[in-house]
PDB file of N, CA and C in Angstrom:
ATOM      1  N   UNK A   1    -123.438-220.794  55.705  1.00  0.00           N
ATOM      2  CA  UNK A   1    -123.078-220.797  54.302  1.00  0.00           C
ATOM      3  C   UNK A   1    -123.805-219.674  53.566  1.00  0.00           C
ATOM      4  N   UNK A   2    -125.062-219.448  54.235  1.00  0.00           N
ATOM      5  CA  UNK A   2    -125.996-218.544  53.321  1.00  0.00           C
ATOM      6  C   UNK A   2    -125.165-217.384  53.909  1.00  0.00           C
ATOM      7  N   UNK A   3    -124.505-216.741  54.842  1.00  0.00           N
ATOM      8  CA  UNK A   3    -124.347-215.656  55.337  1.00  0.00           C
ATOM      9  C   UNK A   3    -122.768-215.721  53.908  1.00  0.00           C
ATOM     10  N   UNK A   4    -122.084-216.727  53.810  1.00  0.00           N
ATOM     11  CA  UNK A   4    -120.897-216.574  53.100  1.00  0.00           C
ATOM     12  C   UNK A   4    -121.544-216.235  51.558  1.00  0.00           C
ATOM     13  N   UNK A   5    -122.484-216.886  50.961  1.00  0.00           N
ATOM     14  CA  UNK A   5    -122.555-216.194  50.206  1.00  0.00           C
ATOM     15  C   UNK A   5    -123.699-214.901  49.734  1.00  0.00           C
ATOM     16  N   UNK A   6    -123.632-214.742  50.761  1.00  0.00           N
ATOM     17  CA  UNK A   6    -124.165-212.755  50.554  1.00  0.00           C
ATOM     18  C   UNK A   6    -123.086-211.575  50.638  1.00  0.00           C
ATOM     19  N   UNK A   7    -121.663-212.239  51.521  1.00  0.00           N
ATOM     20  CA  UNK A   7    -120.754-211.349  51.693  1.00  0.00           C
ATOM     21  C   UNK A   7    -119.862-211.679  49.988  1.00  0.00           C
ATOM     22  N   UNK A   8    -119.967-212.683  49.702  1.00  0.00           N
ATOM     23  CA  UNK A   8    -119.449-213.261  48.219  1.00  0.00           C
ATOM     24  C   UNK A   8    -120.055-212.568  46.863  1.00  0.00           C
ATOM     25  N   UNK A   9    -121.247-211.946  47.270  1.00  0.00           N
ATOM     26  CA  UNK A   9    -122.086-211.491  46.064  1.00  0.00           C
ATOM     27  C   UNK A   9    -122.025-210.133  46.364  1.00  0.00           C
ATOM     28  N   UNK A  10    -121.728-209.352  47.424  1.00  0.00           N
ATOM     29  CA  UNK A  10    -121.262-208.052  47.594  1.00  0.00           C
ATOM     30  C   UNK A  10    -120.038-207.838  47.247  1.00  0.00           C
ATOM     31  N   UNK A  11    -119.194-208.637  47.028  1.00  0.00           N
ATOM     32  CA  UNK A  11    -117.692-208.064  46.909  1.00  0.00           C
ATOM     33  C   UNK A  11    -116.772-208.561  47.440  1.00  0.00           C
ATOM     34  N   UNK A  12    -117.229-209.239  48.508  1.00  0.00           N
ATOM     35  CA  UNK A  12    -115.952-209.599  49.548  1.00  0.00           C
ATOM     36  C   UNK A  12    -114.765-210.432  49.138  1.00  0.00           C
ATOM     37  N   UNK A  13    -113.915-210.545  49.467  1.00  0.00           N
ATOM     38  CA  UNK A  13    -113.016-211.960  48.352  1.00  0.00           C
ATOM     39  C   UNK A  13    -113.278-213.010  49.607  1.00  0.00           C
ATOM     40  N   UNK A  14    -112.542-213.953  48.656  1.00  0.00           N
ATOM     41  CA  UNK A  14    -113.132-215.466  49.195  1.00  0.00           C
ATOM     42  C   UNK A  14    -112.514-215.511  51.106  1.00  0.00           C
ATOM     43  N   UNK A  15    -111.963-214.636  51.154  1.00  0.00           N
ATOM     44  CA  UNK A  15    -111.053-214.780  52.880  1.00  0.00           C
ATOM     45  C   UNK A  15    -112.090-215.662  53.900  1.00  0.00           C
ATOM     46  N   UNK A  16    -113.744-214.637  53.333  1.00  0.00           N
ATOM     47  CA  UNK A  16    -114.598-214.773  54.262  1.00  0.00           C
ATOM     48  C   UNK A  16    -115.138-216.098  54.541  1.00  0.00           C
ATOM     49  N   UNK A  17    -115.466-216.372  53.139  1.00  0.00           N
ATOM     50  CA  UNK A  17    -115.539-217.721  52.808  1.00  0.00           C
ATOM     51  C   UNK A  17    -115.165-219.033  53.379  1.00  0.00           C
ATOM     52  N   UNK A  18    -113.751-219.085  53.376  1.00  0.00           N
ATOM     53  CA  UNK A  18    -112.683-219.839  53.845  1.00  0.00           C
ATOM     54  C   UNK A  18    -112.256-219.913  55.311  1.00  0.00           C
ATOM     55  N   UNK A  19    -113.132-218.628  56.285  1.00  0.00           N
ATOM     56  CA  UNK A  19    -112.889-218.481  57.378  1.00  0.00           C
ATOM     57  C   UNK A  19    -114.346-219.039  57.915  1.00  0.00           C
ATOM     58  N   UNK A  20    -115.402-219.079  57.378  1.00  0.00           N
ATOM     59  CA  UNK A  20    -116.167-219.764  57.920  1.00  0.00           C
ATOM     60  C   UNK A  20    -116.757-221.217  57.308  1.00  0.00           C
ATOM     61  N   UNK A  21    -115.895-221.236  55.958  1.00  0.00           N
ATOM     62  CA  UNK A  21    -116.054-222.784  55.910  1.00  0.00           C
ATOM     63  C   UNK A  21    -115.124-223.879  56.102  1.00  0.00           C
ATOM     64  N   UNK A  22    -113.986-223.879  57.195  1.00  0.00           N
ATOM     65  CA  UNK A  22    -112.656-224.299  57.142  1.00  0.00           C
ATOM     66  C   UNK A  22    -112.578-226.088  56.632  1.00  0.00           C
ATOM     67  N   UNK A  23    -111.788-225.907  55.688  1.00  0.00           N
ATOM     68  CA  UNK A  23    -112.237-227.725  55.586  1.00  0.00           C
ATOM     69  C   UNK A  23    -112.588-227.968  54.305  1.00  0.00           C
ATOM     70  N   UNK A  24    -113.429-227.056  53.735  1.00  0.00           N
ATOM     71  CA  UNK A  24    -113.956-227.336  52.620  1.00  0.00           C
ATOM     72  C   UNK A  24    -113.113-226.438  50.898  1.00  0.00           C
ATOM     73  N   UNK A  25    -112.936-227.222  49.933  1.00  0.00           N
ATOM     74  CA  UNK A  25    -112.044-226.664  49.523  1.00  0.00           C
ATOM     75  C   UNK A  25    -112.969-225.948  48.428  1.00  0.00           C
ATOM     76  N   UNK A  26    -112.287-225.084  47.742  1.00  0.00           N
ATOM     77  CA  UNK A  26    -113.461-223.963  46.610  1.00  0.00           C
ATOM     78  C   UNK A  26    -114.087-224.429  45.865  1.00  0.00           C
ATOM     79  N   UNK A  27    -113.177-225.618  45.136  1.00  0.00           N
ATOM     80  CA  UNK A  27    -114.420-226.668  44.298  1.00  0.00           C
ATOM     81  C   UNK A  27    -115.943-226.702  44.693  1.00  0.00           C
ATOM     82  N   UNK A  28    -115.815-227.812  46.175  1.00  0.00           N
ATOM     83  CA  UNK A  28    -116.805-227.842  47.080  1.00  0.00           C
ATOM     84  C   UNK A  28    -117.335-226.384  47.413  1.00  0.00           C
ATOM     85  N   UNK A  29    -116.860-225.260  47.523  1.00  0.00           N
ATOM     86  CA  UNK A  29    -117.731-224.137  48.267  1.00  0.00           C
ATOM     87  C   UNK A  29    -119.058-223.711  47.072  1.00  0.00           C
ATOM     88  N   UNK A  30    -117.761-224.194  45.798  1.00  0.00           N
ATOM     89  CA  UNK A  30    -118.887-223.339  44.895  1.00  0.00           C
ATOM     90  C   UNK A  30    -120.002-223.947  44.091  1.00  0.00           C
ATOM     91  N   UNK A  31    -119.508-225.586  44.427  1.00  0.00           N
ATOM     92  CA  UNK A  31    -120.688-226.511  44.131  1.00  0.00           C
ATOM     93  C   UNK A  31    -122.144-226.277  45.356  1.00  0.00           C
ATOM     94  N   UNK A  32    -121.752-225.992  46.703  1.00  0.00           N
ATOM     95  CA  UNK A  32    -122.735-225.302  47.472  1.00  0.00           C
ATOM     96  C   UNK A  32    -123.583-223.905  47.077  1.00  0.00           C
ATOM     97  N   UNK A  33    -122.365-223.449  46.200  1.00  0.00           N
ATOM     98  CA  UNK A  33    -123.145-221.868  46.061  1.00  0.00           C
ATOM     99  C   UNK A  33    -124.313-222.507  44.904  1.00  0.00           C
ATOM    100  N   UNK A  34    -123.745-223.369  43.899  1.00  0.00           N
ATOM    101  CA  UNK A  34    -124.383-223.785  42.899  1.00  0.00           C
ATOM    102  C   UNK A  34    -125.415-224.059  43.179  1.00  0.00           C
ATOM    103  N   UNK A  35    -125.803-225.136  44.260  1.00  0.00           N
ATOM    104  CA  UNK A  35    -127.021-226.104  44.538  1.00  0.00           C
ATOM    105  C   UNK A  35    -127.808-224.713  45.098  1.00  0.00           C
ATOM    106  N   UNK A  36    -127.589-223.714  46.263  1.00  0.00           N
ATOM    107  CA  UNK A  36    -127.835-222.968  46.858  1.00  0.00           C
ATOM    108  C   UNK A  36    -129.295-221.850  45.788  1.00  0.00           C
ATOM    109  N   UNK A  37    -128.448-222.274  44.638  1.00  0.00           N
ATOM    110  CA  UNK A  37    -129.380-221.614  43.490  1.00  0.00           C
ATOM    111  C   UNK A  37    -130.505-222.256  42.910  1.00  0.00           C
ATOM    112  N   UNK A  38    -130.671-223.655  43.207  1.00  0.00           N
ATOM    113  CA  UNK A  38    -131.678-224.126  42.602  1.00  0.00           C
ATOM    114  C   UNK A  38    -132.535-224.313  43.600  1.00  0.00           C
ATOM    115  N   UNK A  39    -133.630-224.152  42.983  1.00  0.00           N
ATOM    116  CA  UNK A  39    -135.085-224.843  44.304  1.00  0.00           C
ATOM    117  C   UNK A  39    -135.180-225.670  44.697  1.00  0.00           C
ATOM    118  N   UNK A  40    -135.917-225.887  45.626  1.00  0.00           N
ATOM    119  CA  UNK A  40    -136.264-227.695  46.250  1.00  0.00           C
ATOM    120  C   UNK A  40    -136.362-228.291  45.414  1.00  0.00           C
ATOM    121  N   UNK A  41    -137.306-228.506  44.193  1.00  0.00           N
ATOM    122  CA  UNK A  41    -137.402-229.419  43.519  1.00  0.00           C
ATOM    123  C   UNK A  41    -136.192-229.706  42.420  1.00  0.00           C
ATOM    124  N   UNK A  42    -135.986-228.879  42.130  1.00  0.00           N
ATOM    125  CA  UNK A  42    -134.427-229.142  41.325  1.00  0.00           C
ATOM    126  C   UNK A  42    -133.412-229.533  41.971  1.00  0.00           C
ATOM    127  N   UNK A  43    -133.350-229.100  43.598  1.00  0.00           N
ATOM    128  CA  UNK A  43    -132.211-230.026  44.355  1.00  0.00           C
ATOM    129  C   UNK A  43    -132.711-231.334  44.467  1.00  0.00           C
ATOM    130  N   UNK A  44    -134.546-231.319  44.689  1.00  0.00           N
ATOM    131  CA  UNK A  44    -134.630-233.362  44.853  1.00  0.00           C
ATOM    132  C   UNK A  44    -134.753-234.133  43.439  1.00  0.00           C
ATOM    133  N   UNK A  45    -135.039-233.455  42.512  1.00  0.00           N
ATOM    134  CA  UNK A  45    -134.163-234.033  41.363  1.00  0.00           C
ATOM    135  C   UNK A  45    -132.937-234.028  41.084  1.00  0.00           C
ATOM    136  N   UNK A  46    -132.056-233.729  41.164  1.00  0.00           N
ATOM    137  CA  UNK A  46    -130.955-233.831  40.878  1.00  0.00           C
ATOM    138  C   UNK A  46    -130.597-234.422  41.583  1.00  0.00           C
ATOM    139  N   UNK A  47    -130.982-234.972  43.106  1.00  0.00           N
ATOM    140  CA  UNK A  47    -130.451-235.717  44.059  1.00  0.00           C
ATOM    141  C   UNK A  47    -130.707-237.177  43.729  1.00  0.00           C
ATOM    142  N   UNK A  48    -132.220-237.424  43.049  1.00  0.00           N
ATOM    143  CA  UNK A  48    -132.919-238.550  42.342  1.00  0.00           C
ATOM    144  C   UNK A  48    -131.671-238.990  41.505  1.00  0.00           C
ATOM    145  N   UNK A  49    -131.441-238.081  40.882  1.00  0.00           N
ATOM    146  CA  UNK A  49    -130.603-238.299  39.309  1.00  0.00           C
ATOM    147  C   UNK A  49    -129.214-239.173  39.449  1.00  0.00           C
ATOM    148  N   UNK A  50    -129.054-238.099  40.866  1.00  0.00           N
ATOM    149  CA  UNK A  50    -126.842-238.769  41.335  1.00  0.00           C
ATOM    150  C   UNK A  50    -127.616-240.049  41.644  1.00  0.00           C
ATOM    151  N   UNK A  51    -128.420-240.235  42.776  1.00  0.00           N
ATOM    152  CA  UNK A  51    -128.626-241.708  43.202  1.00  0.00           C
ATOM    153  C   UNK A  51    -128.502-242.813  42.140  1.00  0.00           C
ATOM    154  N   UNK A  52    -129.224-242.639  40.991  1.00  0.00           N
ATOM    155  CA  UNK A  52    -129.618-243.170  39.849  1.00  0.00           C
ATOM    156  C   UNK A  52    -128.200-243.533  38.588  1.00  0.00           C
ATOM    157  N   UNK A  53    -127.467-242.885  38.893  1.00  0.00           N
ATOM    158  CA  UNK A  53    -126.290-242.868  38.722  1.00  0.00           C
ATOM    159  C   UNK A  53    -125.953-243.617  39.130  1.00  0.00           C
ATOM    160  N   UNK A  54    -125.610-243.484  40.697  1.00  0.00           N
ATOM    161  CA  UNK A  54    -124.295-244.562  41.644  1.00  0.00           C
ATOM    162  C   UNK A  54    -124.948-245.538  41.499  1.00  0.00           C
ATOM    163  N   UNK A  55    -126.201-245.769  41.169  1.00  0.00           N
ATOM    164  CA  UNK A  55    -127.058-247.402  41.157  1.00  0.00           C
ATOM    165  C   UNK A  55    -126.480-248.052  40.257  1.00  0.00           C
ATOM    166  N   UNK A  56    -126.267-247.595  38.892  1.00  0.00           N
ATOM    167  CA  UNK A  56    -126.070-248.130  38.073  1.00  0.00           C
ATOM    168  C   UNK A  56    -124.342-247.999  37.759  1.00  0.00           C
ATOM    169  N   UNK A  57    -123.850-247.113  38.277  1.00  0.00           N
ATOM    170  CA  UNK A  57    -122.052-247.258  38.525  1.00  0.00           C
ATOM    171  C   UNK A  57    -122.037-248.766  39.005  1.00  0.00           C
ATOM    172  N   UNK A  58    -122.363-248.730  40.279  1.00  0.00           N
ATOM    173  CA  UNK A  58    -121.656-249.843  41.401  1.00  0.00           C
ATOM    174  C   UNK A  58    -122.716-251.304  41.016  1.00  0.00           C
ATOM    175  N   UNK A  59    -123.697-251.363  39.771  1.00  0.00           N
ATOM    176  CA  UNK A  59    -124.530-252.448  39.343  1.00  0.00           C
ATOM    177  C   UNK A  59    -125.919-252.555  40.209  1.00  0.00           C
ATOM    178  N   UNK A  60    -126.186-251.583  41.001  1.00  0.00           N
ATOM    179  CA  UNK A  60    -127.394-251.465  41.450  1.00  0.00           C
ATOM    180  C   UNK A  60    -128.467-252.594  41.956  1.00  0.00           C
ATOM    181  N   UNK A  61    -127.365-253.787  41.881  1.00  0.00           N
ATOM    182  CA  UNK A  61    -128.406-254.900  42.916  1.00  0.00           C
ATOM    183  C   UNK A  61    -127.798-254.925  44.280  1.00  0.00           C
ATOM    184  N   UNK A  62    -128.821-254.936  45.250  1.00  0.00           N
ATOM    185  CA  UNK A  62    -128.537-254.773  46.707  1.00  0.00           C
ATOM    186  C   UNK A  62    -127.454-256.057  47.242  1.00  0.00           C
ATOM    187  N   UNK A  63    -127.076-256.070  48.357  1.00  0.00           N
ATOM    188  CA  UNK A  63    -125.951-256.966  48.654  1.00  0.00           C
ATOM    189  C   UNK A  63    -127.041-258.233  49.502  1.00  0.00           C
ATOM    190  N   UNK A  64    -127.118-259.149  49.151  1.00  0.00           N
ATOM    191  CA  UNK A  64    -127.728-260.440  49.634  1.00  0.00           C
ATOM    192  C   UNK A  64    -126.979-260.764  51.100  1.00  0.00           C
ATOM    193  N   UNK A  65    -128.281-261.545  51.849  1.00  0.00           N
ATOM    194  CA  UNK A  65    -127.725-261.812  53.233  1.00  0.00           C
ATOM    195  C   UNK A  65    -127.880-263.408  52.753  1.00  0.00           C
ATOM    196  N   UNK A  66    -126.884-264.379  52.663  1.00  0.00           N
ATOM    197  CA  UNK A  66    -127.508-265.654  52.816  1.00  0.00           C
ATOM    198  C   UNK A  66    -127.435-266.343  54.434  1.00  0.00           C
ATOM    199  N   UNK A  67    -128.276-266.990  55.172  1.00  0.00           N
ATOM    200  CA  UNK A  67    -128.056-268.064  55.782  1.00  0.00           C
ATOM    201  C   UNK A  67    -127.966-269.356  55.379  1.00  0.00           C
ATOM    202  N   UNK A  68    -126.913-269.658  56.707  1.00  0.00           N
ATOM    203  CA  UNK A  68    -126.436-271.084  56.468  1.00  0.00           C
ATOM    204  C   UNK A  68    -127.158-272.477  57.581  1.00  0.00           C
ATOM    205  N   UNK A  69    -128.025-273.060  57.432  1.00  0.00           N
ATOM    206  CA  UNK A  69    -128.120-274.187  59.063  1.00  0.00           C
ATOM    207  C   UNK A  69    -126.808-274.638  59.746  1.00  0.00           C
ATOM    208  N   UNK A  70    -125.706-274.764  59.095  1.00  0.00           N
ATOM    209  CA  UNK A  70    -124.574-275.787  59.330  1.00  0.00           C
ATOM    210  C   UNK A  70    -123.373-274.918  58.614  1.00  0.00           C
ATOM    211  N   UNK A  71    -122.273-275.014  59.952  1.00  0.00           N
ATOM    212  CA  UNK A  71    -121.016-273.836  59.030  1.00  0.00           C
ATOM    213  C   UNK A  71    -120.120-274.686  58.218  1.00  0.00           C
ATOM    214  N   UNK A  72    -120.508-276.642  57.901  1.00  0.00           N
ATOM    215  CA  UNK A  72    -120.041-276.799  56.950  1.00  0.00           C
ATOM    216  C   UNK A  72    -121.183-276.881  55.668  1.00  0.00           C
ATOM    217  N   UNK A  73    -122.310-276.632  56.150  1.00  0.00           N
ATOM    218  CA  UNK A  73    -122.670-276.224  54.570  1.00  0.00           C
ATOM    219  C   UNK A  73    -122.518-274.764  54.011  1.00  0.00           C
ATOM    220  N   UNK A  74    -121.756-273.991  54.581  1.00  0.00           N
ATOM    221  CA  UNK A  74    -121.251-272.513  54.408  1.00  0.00           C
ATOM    222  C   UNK A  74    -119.570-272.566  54.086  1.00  0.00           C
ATOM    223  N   UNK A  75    -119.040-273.714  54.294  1.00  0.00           N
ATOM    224  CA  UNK A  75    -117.675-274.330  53.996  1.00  0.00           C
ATOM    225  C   UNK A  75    -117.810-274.366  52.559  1.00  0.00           C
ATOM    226  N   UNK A  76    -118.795-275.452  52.623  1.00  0.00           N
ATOM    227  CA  UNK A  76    -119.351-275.828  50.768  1.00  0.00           C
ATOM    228  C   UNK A  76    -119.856-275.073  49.783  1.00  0.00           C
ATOM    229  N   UNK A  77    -119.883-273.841  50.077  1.00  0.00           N
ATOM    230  CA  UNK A  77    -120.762-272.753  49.767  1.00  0.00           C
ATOM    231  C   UNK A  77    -119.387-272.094  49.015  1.00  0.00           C
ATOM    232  N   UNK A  78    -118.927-271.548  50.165  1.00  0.00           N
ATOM    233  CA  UNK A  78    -117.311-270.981  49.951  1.00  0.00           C
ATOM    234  C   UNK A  78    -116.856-271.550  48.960  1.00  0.00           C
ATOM    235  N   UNK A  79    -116.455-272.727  48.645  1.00  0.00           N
ATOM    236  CA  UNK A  79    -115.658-273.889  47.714  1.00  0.00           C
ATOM    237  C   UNK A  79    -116.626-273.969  46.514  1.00  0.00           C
ATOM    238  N   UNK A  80    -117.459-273.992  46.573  1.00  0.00           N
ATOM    239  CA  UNK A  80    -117.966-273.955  45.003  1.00  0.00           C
ATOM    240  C   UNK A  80    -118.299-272.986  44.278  1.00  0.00           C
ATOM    241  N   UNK A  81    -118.622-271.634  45.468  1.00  0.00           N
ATOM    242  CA  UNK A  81    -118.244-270.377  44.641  1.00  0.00           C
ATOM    243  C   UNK A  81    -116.619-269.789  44.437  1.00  0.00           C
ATOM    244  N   UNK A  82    -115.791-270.029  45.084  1.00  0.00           N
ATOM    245  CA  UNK A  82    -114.359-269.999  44.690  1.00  0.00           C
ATOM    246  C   UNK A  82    -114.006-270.933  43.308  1.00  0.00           C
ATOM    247  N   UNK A  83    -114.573-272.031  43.052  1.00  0.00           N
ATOM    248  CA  UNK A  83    -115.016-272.868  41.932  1.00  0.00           C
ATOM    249  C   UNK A  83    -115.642-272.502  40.570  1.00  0.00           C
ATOM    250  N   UNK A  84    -116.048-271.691  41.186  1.00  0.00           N
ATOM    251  CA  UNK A  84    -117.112-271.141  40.020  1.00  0.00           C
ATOM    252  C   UNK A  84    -118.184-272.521  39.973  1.00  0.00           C
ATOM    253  N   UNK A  85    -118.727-273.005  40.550  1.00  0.00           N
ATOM    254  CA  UNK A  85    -119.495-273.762  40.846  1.00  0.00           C
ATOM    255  C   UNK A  85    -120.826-273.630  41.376  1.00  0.00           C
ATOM    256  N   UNK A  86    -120.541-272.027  41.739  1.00  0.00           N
ATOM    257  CA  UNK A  86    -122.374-271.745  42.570  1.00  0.00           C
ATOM    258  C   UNK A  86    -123.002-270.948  41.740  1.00  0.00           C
TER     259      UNK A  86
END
């Protein structure tokens, strides 16, 4: 990627680009060139930041494992949260 964009900042048109990043579309190439520009620490912040984001998109509490002793007390479980009961 670093070799694509040195031939990108000399002049080259995007051909080069596209021939060694197959797959990826320009949006994506140039969000790489983007990040490519900031330092470590501004890429692990900003990486902090998206995380911090999707936490709070998708409600950011982890997904619970419950166990059950007995698969009809996991029957009953089922039925009163379909209930609105649990």
């Amino acid at each position: 990627m670093l070799h694509v964009m040195r031939n990108t900042e000399q002049g080259d048109d995007g051909e080069a680009a596209n021939a060694l990043t197959p797959g990826l579309s320009a949006s994506r190439q140039e969000q790489l060139r983007r990040d490519l520009l900031l330092t470590p620490e501004e890429r692990v912040r900003a990486a902090e930041e998206t995380l911090t984001l999707d936490r709070l998109r998708h409600g950011g509490a982890p997904s619970r494992v419950i166990g059950f002793d007995r698969y009809e007390d996991y029957l009953d479980y089922k039925w009163k949260l379909s209930t609105g009961g649990a």
